[in-house]
N, C-alpha and C. Protein backbone atom coordinates (compact mmCIF):
# COMPACT_ATOMS: atom_id res chain seq x y z
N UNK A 1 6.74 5.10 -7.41
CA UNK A 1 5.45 4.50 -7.13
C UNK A 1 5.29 4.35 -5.62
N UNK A 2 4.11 4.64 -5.31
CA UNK A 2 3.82 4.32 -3.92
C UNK A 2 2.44 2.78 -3.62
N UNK A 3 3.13 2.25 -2.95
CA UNK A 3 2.57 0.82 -2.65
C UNK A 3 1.30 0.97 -1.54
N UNK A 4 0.41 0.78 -1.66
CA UNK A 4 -0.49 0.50 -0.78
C UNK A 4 -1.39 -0.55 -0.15
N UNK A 5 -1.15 -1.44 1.14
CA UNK A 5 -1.91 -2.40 1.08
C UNK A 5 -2.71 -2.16 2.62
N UNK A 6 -3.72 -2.66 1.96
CA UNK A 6 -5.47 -2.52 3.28
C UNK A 6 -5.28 -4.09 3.63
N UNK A 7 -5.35 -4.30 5.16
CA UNK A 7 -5.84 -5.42 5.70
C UNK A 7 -7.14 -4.74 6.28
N UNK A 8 -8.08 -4.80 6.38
CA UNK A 8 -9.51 -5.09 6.69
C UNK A 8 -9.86 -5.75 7.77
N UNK A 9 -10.68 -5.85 8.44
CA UNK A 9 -10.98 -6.51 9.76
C UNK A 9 -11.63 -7.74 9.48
N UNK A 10 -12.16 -7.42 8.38
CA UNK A 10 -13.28 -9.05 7.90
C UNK A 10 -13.05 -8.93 6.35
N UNK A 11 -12.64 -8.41 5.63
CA UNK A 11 -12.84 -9.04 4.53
C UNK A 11 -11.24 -8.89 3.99
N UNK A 12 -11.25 -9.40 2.64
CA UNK A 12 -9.56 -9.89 2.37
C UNK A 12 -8.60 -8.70 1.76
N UNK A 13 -7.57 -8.54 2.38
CA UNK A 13 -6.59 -7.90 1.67
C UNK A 13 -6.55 -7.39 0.61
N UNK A 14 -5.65 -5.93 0.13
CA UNK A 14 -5.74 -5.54 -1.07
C UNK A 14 -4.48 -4.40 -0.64
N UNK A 15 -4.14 -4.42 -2.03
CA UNK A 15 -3.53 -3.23 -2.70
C UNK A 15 -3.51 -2.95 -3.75
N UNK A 16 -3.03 -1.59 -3.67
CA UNK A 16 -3.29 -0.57 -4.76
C UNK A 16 -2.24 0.21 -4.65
N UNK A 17 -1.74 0.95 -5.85
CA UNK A 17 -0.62 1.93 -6.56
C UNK A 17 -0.65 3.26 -6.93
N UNK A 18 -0.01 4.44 -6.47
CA UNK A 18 -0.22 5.63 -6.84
C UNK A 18 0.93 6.29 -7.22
N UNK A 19 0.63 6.61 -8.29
CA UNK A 19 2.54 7.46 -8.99
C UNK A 19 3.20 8.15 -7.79
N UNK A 20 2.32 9.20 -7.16
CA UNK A 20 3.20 9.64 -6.00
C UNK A 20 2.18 10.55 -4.86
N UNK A 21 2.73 10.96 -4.24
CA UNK A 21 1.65 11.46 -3.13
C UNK A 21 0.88 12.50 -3.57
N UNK A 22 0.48 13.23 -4.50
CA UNK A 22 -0.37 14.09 -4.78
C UNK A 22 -1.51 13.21 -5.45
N UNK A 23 -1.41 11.98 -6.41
CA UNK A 23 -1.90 11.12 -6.48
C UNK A 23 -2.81 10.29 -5.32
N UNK A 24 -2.05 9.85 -4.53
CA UNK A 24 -2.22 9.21 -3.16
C UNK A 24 -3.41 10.22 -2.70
N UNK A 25 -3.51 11.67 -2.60
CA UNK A 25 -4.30 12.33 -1.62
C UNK A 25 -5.55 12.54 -2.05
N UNK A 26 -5.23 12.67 -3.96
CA UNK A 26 -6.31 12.98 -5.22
C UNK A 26 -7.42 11.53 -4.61
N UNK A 27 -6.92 10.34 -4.85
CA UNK A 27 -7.81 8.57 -4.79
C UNK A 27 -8.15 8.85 -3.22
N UNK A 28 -7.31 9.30 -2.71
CA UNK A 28 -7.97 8.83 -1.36
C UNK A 28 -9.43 9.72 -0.83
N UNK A 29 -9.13 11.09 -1.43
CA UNK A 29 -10.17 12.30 -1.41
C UNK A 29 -11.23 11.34 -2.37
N UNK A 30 -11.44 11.21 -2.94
CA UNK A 30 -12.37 10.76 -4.00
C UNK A 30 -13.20 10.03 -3.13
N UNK A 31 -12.24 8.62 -2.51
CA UNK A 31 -12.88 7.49 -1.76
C UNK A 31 -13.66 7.80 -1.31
N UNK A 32 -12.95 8.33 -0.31
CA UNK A 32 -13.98 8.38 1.08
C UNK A 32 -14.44 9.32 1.58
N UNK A 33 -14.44 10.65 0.32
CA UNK A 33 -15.02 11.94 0.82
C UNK A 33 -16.59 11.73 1.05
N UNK A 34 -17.07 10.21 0.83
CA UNK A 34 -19.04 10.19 0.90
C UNK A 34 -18.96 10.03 2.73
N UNK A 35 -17.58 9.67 3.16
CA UNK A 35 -18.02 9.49 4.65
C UNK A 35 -18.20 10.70 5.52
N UNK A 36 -17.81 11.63 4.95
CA UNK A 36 -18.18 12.54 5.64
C UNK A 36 -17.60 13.83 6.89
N UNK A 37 -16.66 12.58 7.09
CA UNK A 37 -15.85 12.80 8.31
C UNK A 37 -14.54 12.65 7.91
N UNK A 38 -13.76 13.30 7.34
CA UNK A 38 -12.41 13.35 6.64
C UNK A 38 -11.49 13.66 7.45
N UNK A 39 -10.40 13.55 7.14
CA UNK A 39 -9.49 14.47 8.26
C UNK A 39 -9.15 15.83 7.59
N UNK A 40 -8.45 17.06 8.18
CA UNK A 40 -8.27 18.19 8.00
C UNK A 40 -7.05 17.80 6.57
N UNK A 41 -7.76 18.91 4.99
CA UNK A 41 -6.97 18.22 4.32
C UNK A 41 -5.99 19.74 4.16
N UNK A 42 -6.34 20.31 4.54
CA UNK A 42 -4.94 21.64 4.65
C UNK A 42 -3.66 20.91 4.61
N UNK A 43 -2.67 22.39 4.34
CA UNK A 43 -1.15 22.24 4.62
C UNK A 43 -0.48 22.04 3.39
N UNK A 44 0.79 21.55 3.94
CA UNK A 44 1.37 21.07 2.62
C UNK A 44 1.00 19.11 2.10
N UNK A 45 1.65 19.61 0.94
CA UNK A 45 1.39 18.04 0.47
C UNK A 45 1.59 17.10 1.48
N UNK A 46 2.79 16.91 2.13
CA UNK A 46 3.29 16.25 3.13
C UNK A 46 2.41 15.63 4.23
N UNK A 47 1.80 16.94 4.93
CA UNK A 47 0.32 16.87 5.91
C UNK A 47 -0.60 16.51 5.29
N UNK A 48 -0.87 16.95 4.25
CA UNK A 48 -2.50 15.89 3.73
C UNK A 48 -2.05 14.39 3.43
N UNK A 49 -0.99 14.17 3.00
CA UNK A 49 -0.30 12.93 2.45
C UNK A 49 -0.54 12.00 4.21
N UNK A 50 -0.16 12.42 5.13
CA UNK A 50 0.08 12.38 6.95
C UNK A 50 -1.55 11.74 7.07
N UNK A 51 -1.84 13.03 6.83
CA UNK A 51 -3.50 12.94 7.47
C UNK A 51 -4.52 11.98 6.76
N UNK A 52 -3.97 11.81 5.32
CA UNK A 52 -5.04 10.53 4.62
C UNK A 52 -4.86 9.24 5.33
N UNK A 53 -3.37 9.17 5.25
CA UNK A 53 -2.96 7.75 5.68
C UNK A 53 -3.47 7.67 6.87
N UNK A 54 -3.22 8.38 8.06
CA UNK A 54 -3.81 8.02 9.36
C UNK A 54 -4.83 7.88 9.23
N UNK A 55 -5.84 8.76 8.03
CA UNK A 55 -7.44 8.69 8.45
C UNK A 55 -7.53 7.15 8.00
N UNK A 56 -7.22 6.62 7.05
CA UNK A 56 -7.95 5.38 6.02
C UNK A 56 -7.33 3.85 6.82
N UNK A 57 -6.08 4.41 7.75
CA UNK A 57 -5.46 3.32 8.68
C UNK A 57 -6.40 3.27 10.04
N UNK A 58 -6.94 4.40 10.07
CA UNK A 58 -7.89 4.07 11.92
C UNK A 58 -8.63 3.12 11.54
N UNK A 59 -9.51 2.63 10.27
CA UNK A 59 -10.61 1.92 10.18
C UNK A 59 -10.09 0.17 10.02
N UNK A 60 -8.48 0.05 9.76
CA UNK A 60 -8.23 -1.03 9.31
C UNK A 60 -7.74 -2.01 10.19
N UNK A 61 -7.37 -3.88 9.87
CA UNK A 61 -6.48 -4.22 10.40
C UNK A 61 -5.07 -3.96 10.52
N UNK A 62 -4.86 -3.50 9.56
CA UNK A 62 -3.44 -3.37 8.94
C UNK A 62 -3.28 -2.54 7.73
N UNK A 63 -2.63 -1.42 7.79
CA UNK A 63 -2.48 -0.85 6.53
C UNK A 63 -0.83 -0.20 6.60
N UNK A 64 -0.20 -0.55 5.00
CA UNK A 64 1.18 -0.41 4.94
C UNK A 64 1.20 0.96 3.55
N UNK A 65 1.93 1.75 3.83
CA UNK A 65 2.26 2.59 2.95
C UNK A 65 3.34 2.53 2.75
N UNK A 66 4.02 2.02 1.24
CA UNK A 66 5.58 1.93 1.11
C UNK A 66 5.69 3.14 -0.36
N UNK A 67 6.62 3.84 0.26
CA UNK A 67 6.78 5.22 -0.73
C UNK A 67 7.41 4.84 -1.93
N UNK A 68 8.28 3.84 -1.90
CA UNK A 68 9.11 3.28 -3.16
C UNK A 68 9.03 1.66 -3.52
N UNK A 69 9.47 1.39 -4.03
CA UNK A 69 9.66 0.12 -4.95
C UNK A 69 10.73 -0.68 -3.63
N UNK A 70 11.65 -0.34 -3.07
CA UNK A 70 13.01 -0.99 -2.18
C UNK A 70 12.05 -1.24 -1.07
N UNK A 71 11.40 -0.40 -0.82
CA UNK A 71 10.80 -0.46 0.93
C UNK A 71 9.83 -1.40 0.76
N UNK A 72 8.73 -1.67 -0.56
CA UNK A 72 7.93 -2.40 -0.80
C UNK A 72 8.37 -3.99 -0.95
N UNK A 73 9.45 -4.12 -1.45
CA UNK A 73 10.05 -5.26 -1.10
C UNK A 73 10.73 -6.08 0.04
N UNK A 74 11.46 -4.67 1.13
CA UNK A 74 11.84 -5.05 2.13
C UNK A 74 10.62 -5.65 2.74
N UNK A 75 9.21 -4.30 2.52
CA UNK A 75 8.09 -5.36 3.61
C UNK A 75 7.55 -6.49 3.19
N UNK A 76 7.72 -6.99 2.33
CA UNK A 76 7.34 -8.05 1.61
C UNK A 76 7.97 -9.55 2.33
N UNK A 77 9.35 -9.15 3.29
CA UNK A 77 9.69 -10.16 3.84
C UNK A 77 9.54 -10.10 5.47
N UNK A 78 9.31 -8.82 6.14
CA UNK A 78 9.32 -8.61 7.42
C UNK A 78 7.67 -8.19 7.74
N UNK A 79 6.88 -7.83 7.32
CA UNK A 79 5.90 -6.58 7.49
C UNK A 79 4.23 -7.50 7.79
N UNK A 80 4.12 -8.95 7.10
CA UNK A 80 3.30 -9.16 7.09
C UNK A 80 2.80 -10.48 8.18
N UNK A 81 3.53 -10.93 8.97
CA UNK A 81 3.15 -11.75 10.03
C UNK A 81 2.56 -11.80 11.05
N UNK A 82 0.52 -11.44 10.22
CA UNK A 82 -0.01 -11.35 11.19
C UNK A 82 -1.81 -11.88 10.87
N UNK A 83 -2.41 -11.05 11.26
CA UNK A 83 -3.84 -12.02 10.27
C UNK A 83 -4.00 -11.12 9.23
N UNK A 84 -3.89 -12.17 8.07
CA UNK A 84 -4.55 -11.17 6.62
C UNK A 84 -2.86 -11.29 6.08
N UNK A 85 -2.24 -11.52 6.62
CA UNK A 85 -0.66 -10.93 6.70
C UNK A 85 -0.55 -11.67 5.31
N UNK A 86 -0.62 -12.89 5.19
CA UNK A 86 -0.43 -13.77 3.65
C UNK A 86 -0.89 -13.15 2.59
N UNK A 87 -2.15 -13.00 2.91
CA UNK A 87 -2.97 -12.82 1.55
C UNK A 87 -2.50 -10.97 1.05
N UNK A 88 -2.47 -10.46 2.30
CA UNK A 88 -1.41 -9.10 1.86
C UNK A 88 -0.40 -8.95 0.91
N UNK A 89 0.27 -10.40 1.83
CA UNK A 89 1.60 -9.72 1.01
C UNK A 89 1.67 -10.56 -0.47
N UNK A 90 0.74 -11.60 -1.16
CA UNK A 90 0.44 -12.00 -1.97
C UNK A 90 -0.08 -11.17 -2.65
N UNK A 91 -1.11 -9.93 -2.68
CA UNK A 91 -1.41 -8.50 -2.82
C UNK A 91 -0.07 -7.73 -3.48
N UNK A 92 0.62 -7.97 -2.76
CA UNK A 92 1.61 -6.59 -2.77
C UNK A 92 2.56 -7.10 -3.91
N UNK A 93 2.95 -8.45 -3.78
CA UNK A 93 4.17 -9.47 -4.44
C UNK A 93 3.20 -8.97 -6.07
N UNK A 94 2.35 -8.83 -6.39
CA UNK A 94 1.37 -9.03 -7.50
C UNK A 94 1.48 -7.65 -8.36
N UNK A 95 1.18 -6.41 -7.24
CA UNK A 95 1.63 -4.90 -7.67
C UNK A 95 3.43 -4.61 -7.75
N UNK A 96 3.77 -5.49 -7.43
CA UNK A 96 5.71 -5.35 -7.91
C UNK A 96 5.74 -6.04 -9.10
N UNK A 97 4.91 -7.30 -8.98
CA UNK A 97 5.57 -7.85 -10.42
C UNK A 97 5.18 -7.10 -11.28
N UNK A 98 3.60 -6.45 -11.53
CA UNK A 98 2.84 -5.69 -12.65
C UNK A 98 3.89 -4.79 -12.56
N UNK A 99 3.95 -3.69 -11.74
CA UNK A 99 5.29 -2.66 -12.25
C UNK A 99 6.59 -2.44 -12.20
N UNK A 100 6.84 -3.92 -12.49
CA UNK A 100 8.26 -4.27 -13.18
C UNK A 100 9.18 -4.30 -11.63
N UNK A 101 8.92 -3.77 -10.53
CA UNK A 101 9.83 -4.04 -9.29
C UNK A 101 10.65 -5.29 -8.67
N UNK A 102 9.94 -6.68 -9.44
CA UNK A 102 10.23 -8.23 -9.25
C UNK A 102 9.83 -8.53 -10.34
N UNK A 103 10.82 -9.47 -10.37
CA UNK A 103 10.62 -10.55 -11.64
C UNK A 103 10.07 -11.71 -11.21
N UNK A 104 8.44 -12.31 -11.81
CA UNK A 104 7.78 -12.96 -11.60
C UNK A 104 8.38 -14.94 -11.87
N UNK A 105 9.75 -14.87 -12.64
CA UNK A 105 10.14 -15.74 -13.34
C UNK A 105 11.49 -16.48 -12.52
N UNK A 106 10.85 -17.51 -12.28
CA UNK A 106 12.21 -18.16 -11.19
C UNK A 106 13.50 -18.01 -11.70
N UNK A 107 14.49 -17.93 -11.44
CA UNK A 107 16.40 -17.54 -11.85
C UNK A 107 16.67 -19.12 -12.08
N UNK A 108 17.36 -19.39 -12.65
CA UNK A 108 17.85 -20.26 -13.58
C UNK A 108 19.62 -20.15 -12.79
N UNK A 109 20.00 -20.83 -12.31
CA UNK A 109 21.44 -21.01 -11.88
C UNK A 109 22.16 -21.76 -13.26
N UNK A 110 23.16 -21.07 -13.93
CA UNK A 110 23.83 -21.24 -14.90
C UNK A 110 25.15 -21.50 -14.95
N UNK A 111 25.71 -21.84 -13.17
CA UNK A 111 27.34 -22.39 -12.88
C UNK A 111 27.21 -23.61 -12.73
N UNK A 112 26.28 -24.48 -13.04
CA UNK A 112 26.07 -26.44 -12.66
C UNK A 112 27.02 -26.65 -14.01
């Protein structure tokens, strides 16, 4: 799974999930092909995968692309200390628990 979260300049945080980067290039083409001004979607997967992300990150405060489930968690503790940064990573904490990456359910210490 690939993790995606938009900070926005004025309005609130979000993310969203894509099985994998051919996915990722399919949603992102869809989006924002009404703007008009796309970036070059040639090449290999890799380069259009390159070129979405940069295009859909010029417009934002903050935008994080985490390719896996490990990296999405690492940023979950380093990545978001900034404006929007909370409500992000409250975003992101939300798309791990839905696909099973964290367990939503506090741990229970069972050596007392």
């Amino acid at each position: 799974m690939i993790y995606i979260v938009e900070i926005p300049h004025q309005r609130p945080a979000s993310c969203w999930v894509c099985a994998d980067k051919a996915d990722f290039i399919r949603r992102a083409s869809a989006a924002y092909i009404r703007h008009g001004d796309t970036p070059d979607t040639g090449g290999s997967e890799q380069e259009q995968f390159d070129a979405w992300r940069d295009y859909i990150a010029s417009d934002l405060s903050g935008f994080f692309v985490y390719e896996n489930e490990d990296g999405a968690v690492a940023g979950l503790a380093t990545d978001f200390s900034r404006h929007g940064g909370a409500r992000a990573a409250g975003e992101l904490y939300k798309e791990l628990v839905k696909y099973g990456a964290l367990n939503d359910e506090p741990e229970i210490d069972n050596d007392e």
